[in-house]
C-alpha atoms as a PDB file:
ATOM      1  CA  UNK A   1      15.764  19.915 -26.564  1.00  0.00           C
ATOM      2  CA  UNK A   2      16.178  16.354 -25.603  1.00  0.00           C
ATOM      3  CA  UNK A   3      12.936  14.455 -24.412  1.00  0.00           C
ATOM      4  CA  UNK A   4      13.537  12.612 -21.372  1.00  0.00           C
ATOM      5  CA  UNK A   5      16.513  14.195 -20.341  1.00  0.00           C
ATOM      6  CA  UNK A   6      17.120  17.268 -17.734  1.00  0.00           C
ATOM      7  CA  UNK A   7      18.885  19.810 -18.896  1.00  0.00           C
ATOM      8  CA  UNK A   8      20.527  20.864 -15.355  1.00  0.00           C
ATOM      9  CA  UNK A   9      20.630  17.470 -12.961  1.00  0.00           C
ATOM     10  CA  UNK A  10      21.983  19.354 -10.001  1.00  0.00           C
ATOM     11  CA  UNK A  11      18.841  21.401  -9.602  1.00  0.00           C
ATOM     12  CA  UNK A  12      15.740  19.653  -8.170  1.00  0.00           C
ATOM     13  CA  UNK A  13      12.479  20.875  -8.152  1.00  0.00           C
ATOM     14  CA  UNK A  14       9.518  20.180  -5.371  1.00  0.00           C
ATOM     15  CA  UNK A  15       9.546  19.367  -2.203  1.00  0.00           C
ATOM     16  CA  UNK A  16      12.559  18.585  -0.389  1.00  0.00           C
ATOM     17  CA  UNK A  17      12.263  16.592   2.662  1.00  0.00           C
ATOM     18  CA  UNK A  18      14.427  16.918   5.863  1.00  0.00           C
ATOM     19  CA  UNK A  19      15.411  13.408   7.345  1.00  0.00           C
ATOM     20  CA  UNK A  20      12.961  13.655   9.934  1.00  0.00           C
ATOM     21  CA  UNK A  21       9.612  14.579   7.635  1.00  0.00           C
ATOM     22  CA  UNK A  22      11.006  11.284   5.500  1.00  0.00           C
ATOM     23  CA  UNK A  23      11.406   8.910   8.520  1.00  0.00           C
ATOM     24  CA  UNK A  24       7.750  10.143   9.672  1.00  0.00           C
ATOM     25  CA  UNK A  25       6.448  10.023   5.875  1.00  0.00           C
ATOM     26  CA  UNK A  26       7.454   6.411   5.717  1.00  0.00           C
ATOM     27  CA  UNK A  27       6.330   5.136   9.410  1.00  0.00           C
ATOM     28  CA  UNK A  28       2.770   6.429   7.971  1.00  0.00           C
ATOM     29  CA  UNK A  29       3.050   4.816   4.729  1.00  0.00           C
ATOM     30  CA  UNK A  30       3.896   1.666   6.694  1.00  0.00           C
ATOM     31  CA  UNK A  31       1.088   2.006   9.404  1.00  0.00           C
ATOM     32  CA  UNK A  32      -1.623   2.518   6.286  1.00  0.00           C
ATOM     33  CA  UNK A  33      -0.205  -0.277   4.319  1.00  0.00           C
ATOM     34  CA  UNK A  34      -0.631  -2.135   7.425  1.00  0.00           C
ATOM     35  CA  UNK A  35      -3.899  -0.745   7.924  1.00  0.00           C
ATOM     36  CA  UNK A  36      -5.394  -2.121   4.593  1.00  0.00           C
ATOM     37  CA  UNK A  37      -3.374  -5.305   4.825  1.00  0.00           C
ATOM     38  CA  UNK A  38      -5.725  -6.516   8.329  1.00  0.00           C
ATOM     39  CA  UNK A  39      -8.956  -4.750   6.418  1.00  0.00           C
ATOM     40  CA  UNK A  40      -8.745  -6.845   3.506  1.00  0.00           C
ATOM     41  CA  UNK A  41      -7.387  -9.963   5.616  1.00  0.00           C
ATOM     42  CA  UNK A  42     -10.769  -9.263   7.702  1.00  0.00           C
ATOM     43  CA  UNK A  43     -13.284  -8.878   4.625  1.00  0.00           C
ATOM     44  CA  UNK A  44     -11.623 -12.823   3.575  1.00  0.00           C
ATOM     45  CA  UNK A  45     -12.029 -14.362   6.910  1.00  0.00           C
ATOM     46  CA  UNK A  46     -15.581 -12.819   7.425  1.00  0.00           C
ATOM     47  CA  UNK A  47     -16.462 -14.220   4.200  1.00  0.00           C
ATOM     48  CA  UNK A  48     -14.983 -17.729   4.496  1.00  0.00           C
ATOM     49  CA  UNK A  49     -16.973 -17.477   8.089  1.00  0.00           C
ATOM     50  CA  UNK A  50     -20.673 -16.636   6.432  1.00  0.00           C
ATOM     51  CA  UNK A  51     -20.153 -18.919   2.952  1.00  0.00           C
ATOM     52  CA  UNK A  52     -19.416 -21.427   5.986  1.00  0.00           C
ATOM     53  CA  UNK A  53     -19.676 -25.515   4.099  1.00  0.00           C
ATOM     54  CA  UNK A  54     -21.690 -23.719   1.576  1.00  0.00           C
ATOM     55  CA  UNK A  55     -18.064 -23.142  -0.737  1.00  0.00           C
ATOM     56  CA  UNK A  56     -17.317 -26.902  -1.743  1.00  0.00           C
ATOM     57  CA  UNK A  57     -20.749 -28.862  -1.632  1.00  0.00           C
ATOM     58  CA  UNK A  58     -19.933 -32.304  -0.444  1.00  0.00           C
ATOM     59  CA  UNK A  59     -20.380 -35.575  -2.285  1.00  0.00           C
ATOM     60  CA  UNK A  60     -22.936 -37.620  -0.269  1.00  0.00           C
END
């Protein structure tokens, strides 16, 4: 027995998706990344907003 290797390629094991369960599987993975993408960009903005002047203090 050879690590890494299958011994029969042609047979595949799982779940097989039809074309249609794929195209919806990756609109969802899309819409979540997209999701987390404005979630995170909205924890940085509303902590740029309440650190306010406070992040660089100013040499007076």
């Amino acid at each position: 027995m050879t690590i890494g290797r299958h011994e029969d390629t042609e047979r595949r094991e799982g779940v097989v998706l039809t074309p249609e369960q794929a195209k919806s599987r990756r609109a969802r993975n899309i819409a979540i990344g997209v999701a987390v993408a404005l979630f995170v960009a909205l924890f940085y903005f509303v902590t740029i907003v309440k650190l306010g002047g406070n992040v660089v203090p100013r040499a007076e």
